[in-house]
C-alpha atoms as a PDB file:
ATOM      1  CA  UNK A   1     115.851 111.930  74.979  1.00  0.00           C
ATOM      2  CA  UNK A   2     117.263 109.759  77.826  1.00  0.00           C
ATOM      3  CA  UNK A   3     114.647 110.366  79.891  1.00  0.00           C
ATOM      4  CA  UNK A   4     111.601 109.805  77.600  1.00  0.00           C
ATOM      5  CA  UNK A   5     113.566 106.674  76.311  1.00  0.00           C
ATOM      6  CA  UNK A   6     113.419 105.680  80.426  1.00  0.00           C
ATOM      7  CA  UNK A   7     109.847 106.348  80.488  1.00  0.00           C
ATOM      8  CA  UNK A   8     108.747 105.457  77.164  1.00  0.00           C
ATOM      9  CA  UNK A   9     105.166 103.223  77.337  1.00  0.00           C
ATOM     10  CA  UNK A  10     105.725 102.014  73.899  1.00  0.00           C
ATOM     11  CA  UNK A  11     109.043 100.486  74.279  1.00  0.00           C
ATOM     12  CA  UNK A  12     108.323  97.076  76.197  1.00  0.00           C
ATOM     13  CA  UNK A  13     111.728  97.287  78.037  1.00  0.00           C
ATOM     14  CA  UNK A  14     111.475 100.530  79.013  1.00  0.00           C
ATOM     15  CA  UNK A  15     111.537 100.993  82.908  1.00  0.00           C
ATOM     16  CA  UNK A  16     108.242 102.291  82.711  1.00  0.00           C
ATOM     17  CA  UNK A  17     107.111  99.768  80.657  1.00  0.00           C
ATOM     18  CA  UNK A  18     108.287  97.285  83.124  1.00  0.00           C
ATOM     19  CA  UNK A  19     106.887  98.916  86.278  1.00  0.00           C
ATOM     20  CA  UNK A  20     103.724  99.229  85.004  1.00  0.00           C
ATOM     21  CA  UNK A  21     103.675  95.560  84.409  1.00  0.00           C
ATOM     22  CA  UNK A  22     104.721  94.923  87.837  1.00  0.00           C
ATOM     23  CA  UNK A  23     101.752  97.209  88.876  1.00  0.00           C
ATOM     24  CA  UNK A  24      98.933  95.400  86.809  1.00  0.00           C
ATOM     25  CA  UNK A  25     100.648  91.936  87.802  1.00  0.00           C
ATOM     26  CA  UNK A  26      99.778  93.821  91.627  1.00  0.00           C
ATOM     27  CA  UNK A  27      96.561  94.051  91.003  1.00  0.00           C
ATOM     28  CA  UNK A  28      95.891  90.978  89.576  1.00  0.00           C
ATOM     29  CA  UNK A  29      97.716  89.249  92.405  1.00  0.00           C
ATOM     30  CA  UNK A  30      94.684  91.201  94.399  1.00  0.00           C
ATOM     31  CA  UNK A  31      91.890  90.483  91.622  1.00  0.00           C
ATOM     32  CA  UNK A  32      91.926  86.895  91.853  1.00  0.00           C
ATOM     33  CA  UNK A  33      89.162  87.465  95.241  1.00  0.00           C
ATOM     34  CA  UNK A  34      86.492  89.076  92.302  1.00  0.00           C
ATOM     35  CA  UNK A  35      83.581  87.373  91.622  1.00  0.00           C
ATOM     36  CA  UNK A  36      82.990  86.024  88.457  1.00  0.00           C
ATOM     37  CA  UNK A  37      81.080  88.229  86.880  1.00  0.00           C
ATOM     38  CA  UNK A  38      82.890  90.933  88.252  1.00  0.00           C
ATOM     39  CA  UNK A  39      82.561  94.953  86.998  1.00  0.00           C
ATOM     40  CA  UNK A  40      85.002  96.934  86.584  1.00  0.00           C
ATOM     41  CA  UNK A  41      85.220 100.733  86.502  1.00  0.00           C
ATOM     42  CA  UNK A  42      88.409 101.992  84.874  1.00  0.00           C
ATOM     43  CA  UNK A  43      88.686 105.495  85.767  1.00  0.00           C
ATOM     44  CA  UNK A  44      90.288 107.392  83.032  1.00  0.00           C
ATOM     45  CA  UNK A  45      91.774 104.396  80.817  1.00  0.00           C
ATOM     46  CA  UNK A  46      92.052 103.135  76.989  1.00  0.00           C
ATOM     47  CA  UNK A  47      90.601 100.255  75.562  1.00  0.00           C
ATOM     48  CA  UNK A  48      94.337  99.251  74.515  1.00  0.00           C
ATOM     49  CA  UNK A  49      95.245  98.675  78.042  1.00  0.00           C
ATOM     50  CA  UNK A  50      92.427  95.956  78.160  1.00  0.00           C
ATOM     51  CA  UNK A  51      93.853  93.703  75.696  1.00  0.00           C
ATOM     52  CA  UNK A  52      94.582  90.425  76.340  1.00  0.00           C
ATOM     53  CA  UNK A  53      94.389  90.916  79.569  1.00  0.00           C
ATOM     54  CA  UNK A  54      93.607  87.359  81.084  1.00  0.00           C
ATOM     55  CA  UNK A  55      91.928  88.364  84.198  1.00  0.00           C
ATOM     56  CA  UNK A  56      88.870  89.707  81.820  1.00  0.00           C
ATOM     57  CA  UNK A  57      88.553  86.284  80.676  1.00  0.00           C
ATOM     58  CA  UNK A  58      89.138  84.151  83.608  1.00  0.00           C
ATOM     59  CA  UNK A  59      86.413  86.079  85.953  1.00  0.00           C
ATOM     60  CA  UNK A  60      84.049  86.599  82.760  1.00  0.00           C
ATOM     61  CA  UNK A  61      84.372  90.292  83.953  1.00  0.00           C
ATOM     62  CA  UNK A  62      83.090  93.545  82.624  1.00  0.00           C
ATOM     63  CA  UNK A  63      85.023  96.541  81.879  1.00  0.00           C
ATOM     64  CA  UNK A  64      83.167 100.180  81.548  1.00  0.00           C
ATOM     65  CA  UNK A  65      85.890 103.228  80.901  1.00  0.00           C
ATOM     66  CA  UNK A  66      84.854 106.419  82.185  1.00  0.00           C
ATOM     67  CA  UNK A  67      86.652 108.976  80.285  1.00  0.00           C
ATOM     68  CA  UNK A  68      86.357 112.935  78.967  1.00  0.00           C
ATOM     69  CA  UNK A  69      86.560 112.054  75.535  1.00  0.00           C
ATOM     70  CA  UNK A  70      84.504 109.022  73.533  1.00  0.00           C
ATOM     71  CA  UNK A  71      86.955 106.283  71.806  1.00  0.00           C
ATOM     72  CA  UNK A  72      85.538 103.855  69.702  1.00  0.00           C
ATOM     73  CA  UNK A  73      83.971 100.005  71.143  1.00  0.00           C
ATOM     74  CA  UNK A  74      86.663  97.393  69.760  1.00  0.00           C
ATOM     75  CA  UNK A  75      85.075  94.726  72.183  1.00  0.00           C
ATOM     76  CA  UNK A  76      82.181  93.387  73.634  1.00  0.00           C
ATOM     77  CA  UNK A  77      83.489  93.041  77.171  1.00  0.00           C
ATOM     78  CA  UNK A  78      84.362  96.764  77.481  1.00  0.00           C
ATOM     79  CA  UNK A  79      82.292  99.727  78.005  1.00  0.00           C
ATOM     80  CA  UNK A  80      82.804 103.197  77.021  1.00  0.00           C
ATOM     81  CA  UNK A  81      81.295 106.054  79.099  1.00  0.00           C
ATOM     82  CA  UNK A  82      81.711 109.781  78.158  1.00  0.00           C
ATOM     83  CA  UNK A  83      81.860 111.807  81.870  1.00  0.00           C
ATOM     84  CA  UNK A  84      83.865 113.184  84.861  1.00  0.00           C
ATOM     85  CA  UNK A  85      85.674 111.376  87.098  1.00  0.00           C
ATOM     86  CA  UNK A  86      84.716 114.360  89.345  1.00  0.00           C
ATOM     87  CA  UNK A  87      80.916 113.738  89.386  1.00  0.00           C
ATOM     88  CA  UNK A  88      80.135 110.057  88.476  1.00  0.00           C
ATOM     89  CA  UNK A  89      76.146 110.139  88.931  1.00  0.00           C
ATOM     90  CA  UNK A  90      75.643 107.500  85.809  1.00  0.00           C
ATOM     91  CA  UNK A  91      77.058 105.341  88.385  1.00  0.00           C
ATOM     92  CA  UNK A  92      75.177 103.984  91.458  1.00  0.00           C
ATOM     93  CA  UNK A  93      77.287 103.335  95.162  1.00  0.00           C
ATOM     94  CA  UNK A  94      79.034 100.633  95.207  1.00  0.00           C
ATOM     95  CA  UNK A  95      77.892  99.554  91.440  1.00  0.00           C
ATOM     96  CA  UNK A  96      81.560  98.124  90.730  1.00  0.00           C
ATOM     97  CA  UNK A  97      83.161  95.330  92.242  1.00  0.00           C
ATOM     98  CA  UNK A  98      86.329  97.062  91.512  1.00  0.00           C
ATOM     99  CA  UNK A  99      87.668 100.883  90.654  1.00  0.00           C
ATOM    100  CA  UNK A 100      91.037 101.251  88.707  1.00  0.00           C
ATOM    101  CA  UNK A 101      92.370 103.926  87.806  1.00  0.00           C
ATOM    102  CA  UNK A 102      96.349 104.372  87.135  1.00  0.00           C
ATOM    103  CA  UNK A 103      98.117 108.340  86.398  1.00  0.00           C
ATOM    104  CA  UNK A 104      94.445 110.249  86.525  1.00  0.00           C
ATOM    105  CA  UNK A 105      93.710 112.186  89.721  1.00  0.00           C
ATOM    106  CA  UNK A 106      96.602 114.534  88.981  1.00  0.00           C
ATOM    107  CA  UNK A 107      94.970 115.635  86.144  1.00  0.00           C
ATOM    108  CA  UNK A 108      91.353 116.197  87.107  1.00  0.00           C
ATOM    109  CA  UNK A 109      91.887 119.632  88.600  1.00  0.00           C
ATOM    110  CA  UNK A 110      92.788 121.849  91.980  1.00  0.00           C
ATOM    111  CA  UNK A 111      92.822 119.817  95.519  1.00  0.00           C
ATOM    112  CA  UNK A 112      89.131 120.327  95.695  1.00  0.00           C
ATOM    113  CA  UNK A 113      88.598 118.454  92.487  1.00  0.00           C
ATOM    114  CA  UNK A 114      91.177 115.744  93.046  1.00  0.00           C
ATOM    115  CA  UNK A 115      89.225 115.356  96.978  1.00  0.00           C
ATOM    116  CA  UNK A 116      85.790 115.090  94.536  1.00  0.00           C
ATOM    117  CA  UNK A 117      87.196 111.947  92.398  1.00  0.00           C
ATOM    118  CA  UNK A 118      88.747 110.244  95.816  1.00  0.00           C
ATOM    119  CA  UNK A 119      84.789 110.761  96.902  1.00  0.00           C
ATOM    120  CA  UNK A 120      83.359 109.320  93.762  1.00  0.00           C
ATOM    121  CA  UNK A 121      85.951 106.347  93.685  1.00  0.00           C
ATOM    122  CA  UNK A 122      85.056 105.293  97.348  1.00  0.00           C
ATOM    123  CA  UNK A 123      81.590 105.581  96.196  1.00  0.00           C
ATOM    124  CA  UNK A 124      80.577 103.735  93.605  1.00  0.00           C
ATOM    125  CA  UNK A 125      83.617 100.882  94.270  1.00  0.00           C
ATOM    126  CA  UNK A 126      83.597  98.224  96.882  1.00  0.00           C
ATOM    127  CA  UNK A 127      86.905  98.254  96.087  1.00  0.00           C
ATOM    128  CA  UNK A 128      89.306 100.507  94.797  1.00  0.00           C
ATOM    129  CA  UNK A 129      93.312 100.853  92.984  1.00  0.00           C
ATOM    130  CA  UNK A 130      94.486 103.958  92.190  1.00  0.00           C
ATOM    131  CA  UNK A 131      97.600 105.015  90.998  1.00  0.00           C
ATOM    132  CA  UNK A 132      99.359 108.212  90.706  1.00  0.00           C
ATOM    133  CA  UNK A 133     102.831 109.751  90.105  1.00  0.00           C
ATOM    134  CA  UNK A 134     104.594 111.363  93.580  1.00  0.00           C
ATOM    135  CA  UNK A 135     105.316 114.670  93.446  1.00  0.00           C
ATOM    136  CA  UNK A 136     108.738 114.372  95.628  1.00  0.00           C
ATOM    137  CA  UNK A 137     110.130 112.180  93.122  1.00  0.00           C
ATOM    138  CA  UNK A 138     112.811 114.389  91.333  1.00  0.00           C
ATOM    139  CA  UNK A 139     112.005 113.816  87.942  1.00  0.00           C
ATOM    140  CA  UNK A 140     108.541 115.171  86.662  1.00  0.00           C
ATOM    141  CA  UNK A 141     106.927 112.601  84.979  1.00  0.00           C
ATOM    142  CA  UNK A 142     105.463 114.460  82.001  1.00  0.00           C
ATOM    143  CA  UNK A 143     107.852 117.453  81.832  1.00  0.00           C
ATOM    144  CA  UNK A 144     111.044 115.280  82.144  1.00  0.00           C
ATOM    145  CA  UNK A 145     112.982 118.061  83.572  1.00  0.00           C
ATOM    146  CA  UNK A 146     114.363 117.308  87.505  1.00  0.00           C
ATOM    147  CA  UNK A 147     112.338 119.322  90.208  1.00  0.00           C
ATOM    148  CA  UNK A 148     110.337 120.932  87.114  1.00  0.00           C
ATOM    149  CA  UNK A 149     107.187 120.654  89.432  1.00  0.00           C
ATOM    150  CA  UNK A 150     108.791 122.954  92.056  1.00  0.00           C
ATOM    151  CA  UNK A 151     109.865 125.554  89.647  1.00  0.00           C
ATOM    152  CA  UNK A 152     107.632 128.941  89.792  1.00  0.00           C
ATOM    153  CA  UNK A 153     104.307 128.371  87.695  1.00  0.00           C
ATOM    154  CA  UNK A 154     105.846 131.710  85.755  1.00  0.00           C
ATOM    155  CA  UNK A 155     108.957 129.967  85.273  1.00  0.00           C
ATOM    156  CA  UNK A 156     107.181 126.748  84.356  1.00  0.00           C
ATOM    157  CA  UNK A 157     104.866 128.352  81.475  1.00  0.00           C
ATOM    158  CA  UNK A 158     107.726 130.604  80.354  1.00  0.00           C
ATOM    159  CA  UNK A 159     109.430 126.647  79.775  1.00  0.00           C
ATOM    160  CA  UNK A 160     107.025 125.524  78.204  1.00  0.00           C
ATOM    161  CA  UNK A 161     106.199 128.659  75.696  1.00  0.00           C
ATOM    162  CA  UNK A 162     110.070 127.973  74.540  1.00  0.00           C
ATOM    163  CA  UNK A 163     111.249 124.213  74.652  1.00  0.00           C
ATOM    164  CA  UNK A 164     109.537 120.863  74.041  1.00  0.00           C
ATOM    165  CA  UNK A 165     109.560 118.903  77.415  1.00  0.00           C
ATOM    166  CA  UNK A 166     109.328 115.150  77.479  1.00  0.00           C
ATOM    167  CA  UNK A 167     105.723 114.287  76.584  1.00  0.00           C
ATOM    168  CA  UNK A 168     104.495 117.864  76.250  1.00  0.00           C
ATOM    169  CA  UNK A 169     104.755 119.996  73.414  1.00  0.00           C
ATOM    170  CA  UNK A 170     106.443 123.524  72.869  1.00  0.00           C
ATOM    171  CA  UNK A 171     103.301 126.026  73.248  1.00  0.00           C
ATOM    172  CA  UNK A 172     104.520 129.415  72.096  1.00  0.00           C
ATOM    173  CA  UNK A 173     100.961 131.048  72.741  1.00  0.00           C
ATOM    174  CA  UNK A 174     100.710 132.016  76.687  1.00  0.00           C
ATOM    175  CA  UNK A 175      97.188 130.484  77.135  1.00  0.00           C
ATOM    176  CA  UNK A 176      98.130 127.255  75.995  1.00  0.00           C
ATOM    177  CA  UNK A 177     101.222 126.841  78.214  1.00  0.00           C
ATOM    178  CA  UNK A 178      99.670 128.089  81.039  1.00  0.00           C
ATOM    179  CA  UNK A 179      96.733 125.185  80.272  1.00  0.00           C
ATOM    180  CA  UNK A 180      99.511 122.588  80.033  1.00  0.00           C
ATOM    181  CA  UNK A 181     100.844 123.616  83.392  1.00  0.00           C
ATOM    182  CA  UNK A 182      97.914 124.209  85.247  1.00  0.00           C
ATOM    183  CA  UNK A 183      96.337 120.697  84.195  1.00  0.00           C
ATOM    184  CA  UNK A 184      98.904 118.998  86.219  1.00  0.00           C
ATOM    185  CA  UNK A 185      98.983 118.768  90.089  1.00  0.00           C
ATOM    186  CA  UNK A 186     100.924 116.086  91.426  1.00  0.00           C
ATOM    187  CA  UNK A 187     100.364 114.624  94.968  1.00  0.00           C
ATOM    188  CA  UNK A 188     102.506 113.457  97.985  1.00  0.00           C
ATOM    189  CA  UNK A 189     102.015 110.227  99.477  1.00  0.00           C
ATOM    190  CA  UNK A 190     100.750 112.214 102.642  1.00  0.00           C
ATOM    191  CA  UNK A 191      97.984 114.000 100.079  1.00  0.00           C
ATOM    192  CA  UNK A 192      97.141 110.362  99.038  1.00  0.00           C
ATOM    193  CA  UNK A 193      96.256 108.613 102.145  1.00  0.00           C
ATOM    194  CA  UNK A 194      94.525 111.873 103.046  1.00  0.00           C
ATOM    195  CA  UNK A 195      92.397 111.656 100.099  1.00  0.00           C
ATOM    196  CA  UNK A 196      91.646 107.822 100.531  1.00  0.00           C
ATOM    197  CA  UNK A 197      91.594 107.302 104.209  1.00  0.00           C
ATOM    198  CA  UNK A 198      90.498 103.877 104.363  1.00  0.00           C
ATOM    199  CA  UNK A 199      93.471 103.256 101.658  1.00  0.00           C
ATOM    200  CA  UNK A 200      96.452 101.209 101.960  1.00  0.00           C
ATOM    201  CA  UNK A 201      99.115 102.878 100.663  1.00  0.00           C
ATOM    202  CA  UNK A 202     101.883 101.045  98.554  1.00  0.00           C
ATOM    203  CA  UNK A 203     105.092 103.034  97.775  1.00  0.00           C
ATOM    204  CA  UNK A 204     106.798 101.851  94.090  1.00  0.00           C
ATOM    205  CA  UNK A 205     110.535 103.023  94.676  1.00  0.00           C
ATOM    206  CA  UNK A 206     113.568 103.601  92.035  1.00  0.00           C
ATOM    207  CA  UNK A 207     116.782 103.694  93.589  1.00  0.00           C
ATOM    208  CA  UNK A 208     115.264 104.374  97.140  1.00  0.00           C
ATOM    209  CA  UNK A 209     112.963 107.435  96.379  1.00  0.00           C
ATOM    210  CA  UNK A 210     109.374 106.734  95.843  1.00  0.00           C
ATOM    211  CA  UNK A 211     108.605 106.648  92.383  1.00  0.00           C
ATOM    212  CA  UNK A 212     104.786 106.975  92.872  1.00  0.00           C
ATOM    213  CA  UNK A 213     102.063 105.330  94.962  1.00  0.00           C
ATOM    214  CA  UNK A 214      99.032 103.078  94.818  1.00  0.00           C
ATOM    215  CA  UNK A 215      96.182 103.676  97.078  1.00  0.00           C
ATOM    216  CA  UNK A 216      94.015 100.278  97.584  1.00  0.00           C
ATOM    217  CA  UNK A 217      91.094  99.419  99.910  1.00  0.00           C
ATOM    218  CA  UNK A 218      88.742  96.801 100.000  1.00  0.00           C
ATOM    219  CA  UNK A 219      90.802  93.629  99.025  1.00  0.00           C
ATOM    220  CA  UNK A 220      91.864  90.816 101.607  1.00  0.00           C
ATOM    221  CA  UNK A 221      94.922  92.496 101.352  1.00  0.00           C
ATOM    222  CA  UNK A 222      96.926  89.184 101.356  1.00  0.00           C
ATOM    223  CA  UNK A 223      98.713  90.445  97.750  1.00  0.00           C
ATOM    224  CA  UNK A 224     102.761  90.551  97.322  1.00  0.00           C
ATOM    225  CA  UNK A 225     103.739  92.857  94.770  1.00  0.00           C
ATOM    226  CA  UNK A 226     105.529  91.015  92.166  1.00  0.00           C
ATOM    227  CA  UNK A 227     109.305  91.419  91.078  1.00  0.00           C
ATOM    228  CA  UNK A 228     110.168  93.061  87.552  1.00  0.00           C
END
């Protein structure tokens, strides 16, 4: 419970709550060189996270959310796209001023597939912020359980077949634990900057250790990332 009270979305003073404010108060430290006008492509997001958010309304921007599953329009300003972040052919190169995507690429598959959404982001986004969790931090971010993500995959479904861990649920049927498992591959910050090579690569740290890291290419680059 400690650990999914740490990393708890929902509770606003939560230390994930309050890194992932620093994070969006990142990229709008970067955003403020969009157009007005501008489109952006959120890779994998929620309508939710789009609320109230005052960039929208200060550059007059657009918002389209690519995503696997439909969720219903609450707004005018944001666009909701049914696909894969894999193979984004709805979407011309370079149609968005901006790609965003934040905790996504370690969920879209093997190395191969995670390679073919780096591809796709460069693609259709002069510019590009993308976040994901690093897989050297010791506490797995969705298991909750230290070094979970080193464990053998046996060991790992057998877990998950018996206990409830952090945001996942028990799965007592063998299919279904190994799906939970296997939909997860988390990436060094070596793997990152492989997959976006033009990418700078910003390291958010707890304690020292690098908590996860933000790949970002395109901007002036002349951002400071804010304090919590």
């Amino acid at each position: 419970m400690l650990f999914k009270s740490v990393a708890d979305f929902h509770a606003p003073d939560s230390l994930a709550s309050r890194m992932r404010r620093r994070r969006f108060a990142f990229f709008e430290s970067l955003a403020v060189e969009l157009p007005t006008g501008a489109k952006i492509l959120d890779v994998g997001g929620t309508p939710e996270f789009w609320q109230d958010i005052p960039l929208v309304e200060e550059k007059q921007a657009s918002v389209t959310l690519l995503n696997t599953e439909s969720y219903t329009e609450t707004r005018s300003d944001v666009k909701l796209v049914t696909g894969d972040a894999r193979e984004m052919r709805c979407f011309a190169n370079r149609e968005f001023d901006v790609v965003f995507s934040n905790s996504v690429i370690e969920h879209v598959g093997d190395r191969a597939d995670q390679q073919r959404m780096a591809s796709e982001v460069r693609r259709v986004g002069q510019r590009y912020f993308v976040q994901t969790p690093n897989r050297y931090f010791p506490l797995e971010p969705h298991f909750h359980v230290p070094f979970f993500q080193f464990l053998p995959r046996a060991l790992r479904i057998a877990l998950v077949q018996r206990f409830e861990l952090g945001w996942m649920p028990r799965r007592e049927d063998y299919q279904q634990a190994k799906h939970e498992v296997d939909q997860i591959r988390l990436l060094s910050v070596t793997e990152m900057q492989t997959l976006f090579p033009d990418a700078t690569l910003y390291r958010e740290k707890i304690g020292g250790l690098t908590k996860s890291v933000i790949a970002y290419s395109g901007w002036n680059d002349r951002a400071i990332m804010p304090r919590a």
